[in-house]
C-alpha atoms as a PDB file:
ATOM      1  CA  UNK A   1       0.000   0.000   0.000  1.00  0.00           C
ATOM      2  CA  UNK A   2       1.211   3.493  -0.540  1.00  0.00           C
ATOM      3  CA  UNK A   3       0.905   6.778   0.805  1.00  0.00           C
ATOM      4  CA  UNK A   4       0.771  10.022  -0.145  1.00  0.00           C
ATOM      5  CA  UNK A   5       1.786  13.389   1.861  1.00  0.00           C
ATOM      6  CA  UNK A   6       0.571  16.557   0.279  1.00  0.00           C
ATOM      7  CA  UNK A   7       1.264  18.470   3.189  1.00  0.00           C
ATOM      8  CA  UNK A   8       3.701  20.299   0.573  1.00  0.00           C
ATOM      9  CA  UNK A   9       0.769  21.526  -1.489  1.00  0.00           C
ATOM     10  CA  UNK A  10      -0.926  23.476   1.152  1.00  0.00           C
ATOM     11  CA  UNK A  11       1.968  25.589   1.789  1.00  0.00           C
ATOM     12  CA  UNK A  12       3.025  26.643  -1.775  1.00  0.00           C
ATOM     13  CA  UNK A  13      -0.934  27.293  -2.665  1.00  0.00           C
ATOM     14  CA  UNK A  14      -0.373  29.823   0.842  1.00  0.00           C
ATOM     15  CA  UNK A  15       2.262  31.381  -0.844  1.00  0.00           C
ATOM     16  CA  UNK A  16       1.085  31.881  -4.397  1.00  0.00           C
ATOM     17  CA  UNK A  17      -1.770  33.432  -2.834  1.00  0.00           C
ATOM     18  CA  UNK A  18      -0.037  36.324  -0.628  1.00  0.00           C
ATOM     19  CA  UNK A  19       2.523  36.948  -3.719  1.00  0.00           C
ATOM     20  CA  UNK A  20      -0.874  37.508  -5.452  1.00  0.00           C
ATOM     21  CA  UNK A  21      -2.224  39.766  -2.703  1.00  0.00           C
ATOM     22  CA  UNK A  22       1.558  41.744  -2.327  1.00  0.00           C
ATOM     23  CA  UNK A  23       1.664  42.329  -6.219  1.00  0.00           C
ATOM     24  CA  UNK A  24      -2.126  43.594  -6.416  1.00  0.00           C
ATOM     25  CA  UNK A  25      -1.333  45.888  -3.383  1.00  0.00           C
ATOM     26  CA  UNK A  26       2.031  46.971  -5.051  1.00  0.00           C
ATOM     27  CA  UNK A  27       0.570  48.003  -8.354  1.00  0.00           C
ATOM     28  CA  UNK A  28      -2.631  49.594  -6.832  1.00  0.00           C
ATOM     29  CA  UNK A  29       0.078  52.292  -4.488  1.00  0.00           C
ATOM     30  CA  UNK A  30       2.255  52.469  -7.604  1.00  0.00           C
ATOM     31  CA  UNK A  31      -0.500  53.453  -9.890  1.00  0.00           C
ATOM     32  CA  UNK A  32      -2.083  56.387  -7.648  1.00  0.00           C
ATOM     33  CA  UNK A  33       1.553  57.151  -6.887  1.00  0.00           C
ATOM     34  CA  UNK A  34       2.197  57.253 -10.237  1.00  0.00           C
ATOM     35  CA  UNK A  35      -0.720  59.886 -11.499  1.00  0.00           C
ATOM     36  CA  UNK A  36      -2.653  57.208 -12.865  1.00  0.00           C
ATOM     37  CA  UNK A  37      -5.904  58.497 -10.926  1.00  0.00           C
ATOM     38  CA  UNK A  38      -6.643  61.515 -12.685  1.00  0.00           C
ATOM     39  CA  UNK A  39      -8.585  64.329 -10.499  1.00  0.00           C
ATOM     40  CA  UNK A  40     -10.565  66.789 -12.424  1.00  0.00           C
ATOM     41  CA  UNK A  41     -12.027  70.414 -10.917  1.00  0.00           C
ATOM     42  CA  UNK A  42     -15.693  70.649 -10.851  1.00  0.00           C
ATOM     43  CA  UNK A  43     -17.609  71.801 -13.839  1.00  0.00           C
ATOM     44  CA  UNK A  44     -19.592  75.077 -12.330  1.00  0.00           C
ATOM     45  CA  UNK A  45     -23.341  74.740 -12.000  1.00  0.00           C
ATOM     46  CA  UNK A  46     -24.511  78.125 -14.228  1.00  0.00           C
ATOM     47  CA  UNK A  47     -27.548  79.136 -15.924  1.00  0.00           C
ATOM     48  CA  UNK A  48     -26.672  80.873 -19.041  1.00  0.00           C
ATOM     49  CA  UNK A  49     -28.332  82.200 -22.061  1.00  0.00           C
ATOM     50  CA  UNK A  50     -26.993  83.345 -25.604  1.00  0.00           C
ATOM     51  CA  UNK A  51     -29.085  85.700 -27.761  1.00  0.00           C
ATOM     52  CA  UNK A  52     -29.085  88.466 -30.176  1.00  0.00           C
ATOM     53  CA  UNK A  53     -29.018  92.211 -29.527  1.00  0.00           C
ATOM     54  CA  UNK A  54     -30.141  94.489 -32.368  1.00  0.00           C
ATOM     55  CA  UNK A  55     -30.494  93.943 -35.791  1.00  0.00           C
ATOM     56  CA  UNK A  56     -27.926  92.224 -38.528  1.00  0.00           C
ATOM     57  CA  UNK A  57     -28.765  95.459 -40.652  1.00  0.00           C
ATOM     58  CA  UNK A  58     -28.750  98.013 -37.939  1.00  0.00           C
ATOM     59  CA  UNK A  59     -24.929  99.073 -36.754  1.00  0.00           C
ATOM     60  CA  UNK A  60     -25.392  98.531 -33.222  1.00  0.00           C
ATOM     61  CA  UNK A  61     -25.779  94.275 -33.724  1.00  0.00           C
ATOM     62  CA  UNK A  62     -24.463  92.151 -30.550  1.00  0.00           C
ATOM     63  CA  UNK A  63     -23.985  88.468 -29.424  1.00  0.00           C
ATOM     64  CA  UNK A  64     -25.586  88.589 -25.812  1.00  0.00           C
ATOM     65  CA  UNK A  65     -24.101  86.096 -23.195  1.00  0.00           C
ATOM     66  CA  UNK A  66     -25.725  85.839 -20.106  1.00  0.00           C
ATOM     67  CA  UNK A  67     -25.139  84.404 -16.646  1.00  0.00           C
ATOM     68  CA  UNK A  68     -28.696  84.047 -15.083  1.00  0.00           C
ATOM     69  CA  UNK A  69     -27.797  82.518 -12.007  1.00  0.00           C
ATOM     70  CA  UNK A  70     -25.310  79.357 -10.337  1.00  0.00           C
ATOM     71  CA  UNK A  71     -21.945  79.750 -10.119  1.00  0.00           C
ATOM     72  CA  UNK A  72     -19.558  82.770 -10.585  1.00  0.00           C
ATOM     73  CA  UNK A  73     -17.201  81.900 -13.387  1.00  0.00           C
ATOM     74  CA  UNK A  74     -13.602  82.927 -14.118  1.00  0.00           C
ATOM     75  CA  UNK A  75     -13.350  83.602 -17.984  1.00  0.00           C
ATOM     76  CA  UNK A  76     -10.155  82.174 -17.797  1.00  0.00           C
ATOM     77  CA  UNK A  77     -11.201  78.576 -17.444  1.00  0.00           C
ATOM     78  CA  UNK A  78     -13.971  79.061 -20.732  1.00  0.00           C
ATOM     79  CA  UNK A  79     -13.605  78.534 -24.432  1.00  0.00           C
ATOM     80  CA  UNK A  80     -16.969  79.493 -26.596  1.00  0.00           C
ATOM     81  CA  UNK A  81     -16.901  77.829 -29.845  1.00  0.00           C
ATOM     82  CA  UNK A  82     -19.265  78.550 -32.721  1.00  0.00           C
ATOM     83  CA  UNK A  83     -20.218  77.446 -35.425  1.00  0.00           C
ATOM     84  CA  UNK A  84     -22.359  79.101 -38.189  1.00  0.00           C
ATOM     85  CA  UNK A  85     -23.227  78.608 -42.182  1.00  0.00           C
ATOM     86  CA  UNK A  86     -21.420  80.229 -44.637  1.00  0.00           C
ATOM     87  CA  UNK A  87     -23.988  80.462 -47.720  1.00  0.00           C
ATOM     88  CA  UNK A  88     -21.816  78.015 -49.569  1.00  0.00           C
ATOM     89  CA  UNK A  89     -22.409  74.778 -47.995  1.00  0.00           C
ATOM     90  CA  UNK A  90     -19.798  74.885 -45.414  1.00  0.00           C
ATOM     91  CA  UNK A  91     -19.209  76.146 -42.034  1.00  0.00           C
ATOM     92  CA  UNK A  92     -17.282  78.614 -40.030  1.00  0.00           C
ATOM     93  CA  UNK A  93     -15.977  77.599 -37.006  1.00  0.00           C
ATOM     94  CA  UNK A  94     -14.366  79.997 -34.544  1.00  0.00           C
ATOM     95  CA  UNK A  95     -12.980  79.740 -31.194  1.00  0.00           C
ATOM     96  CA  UNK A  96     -12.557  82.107 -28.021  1.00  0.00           C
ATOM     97  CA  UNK A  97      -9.816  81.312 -25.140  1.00  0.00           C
ATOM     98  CA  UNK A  98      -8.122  83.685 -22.916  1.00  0.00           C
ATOM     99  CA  UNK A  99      -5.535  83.443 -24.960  1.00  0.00           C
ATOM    100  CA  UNK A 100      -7.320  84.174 -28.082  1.00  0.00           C
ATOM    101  CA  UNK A 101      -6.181  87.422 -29.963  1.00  0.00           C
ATOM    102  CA  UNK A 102      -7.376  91.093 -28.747  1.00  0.00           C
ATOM    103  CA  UNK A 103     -10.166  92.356 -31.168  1.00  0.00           C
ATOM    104  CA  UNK A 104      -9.248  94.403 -34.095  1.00  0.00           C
ATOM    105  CA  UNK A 105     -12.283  96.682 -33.634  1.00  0.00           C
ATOM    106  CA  UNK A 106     -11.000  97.922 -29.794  1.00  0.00           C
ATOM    107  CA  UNK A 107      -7.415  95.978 -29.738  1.00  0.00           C
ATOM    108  CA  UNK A 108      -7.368  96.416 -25.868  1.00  0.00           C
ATOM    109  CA  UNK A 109     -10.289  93.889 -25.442  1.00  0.00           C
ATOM    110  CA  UNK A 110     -11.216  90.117 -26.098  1.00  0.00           C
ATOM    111  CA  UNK A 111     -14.741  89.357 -27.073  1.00  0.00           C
ATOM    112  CA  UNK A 112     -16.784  88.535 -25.552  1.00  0.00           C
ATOM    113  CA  UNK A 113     -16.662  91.932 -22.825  1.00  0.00           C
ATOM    114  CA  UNK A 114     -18.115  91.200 -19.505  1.00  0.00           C
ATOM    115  CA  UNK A 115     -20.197  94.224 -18.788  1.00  0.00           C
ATOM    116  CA  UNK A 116     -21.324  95.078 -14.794  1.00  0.00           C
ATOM    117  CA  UNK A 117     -24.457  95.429 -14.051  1.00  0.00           C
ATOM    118  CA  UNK A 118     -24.640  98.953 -15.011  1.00  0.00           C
ATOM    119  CA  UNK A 119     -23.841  97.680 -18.642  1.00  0.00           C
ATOM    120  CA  UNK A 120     -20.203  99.308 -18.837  1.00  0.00           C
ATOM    121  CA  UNK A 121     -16.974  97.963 -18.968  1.00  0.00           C
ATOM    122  CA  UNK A 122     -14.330  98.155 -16.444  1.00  0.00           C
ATOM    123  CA  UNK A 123     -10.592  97.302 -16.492  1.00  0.00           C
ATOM    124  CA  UNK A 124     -11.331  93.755 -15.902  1.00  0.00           C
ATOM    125  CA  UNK A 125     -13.944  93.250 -18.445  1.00  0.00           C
ATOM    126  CA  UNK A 126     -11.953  91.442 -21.133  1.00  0.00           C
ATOM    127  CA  UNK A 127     -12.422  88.030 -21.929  1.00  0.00           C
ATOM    128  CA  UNK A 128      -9.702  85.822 -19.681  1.00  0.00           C
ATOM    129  CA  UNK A 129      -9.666  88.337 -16.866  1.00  0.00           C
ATOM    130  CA  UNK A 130     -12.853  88.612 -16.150  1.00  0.00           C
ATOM    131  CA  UNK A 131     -14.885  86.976 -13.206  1.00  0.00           C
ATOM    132  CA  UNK A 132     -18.615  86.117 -14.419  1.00  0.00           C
ATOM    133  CA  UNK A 133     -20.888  86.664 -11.865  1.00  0.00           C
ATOM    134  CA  UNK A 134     -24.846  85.648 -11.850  1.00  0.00           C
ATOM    135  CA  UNK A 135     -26.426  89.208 -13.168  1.00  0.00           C
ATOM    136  CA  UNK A 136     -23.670  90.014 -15.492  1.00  0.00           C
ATOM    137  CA  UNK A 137     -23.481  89.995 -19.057  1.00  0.00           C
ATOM    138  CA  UNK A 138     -20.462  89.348 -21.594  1.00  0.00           C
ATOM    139  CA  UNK A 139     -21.132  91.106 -25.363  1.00  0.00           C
ATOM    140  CA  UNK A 140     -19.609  91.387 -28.952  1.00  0.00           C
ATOM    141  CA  UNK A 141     -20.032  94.730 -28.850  1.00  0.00           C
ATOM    142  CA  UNK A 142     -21.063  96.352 -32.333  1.00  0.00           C
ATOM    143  CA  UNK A 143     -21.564  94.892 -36.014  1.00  0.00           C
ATOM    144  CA  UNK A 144     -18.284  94.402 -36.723  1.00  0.00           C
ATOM    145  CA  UNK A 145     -16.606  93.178 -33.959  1.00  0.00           C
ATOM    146  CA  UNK A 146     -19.978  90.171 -33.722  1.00  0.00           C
ATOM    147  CA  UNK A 147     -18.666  89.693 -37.630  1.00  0.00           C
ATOM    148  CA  UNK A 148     -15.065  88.965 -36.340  1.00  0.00           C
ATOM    149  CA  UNK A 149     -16.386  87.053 -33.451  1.00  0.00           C
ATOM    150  CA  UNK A 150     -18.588  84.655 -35.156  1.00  0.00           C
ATOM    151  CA  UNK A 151     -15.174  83.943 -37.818  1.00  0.00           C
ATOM    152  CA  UNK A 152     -16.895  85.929 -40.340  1.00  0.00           C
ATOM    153  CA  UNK A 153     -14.649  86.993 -43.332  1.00  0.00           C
ATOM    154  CA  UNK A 154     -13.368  90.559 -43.678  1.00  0.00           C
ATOM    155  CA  UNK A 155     -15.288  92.679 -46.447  1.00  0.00           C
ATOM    156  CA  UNK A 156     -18.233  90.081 -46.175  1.00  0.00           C
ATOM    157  CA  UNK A 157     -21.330  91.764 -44.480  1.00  0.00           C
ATOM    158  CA  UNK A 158     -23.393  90.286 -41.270  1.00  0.00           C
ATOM    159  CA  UNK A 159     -26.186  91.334 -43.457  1.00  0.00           C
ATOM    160  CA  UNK A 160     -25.572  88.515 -45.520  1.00  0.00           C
ATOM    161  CA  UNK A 161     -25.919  86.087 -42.612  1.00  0.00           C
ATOM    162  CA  UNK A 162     -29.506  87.178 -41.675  1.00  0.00           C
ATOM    163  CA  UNK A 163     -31.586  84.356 -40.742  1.00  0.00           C
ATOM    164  CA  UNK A 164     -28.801  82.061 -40.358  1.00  0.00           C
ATOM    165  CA  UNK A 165     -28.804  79.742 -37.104  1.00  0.00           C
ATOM    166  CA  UNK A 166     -25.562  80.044 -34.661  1.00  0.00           C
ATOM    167  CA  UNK A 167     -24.692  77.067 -32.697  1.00  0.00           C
ATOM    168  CA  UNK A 168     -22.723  77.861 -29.531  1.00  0.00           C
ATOM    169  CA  UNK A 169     -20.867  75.816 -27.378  1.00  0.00           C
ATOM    170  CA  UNK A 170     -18.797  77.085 -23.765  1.00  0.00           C
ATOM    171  CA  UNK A 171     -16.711  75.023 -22.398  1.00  0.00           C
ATOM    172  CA  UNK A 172     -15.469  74.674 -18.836  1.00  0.00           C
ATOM    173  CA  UNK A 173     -11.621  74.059 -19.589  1.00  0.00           C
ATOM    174  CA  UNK A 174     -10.180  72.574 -16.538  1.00  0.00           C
ATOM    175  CA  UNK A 175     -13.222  69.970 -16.790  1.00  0.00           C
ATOM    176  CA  UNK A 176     -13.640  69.634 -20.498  1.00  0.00           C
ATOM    177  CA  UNK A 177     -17.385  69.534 -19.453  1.00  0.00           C
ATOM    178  CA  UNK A 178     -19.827  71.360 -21.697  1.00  0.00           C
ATOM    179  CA  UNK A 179     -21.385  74.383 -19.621  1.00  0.00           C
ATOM    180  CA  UNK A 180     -23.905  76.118 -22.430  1.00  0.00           C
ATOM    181  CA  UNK A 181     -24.790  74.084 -25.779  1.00  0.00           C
ATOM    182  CA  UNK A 182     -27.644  76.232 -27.765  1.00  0.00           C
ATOM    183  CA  UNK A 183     -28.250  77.503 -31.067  1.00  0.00           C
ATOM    184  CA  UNK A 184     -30.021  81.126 -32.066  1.00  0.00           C
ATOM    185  CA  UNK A 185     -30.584  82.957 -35.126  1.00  0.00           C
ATOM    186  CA  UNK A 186     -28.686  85.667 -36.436  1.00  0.00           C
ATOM    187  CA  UNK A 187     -31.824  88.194 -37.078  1.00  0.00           C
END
């Protein structure tokens, strides 16, 4: 008759299975250590609204952002993005940053300005600097400078665009979260 001992098996299954446990626990401490658990910031929570000001014929023609209540928002940490028809089957897309270039119509500011509540601008109104609060309203300005704005070409007339629908997107950068997505028409 023989006999078996497998008193031998017992202890090498016990040590496969805490070298198992040690390398899980190894890689899970090296991976946060490592960065692979991404953070982001909160997306604010914001009521907004996008809509036109004047007429496409009339001089005075503006892009109307506003903040109707939520969270105050630093300009800095936005991107607006639009897109809009060209006439010719295609589409203009145009996008705003804080780092975006200065207007050509008033080179000291970037459009969208964010007026106070008395509708002026102050030395913090420009696009990137300032803070959005609920109340407050950011604006193109004139004509010309919604033309440049919305990517328009030079010498080629809002007028033209009348009727036209605008789709705008704003962007909450440190999130890549989608704050405002609506569309308006250029009347």
């Amino acid at each position: 008759m023989r006999f078996f001992v497998e008193d031998a098996v017992s202890a090498v299954i016990g040590v496969m299975l805490m070298l198992a446990v040690t390398i899980i626990i190894a890689s899970t401490v090296a991976a946060f250590a490592g960065g692979a658990s991404t953070t982001f910031e909160d997306t604010p929570s914001a009521s907004l609204a996008v809509y036109c000001d004047g007429s496409v014929d009339d001089g005075n023609f503006n892009i109307i952002f506003e903040h109707l209540g939520g969270d105050k928002i630093s300009t800095d940490d936005l991107k607006i993005v639009t897109w809009i028809e060209d006439g010719g089957g295609g589409v203009i897309k145009s996008n705003h940053t804080a780092k975006s270039p200065r207007s050509s119509y008033d080179p000291y500011l970037r459009l969208p300005c964010v007026y106070d509540s008395q509708m002026s601008l102050s030395n913090d109104s420009e696009f990137g600097e300032a803070l959005w609060k609920p109340g407050a309203v950011a604006g193109t300005d004139s004509t010309d400078a919604t033309r440049e704005f919305l990517g328009i070409p030079e010498g080629d007339s809002l007028g033209n665009y009348g009727g036209t629908p605008v789709e705008v997107t704003i962007v909450y950068l440190p999130s890549g979260n989608t704050i405002l997505k609506t569309e308006f028409l250029l009347e």
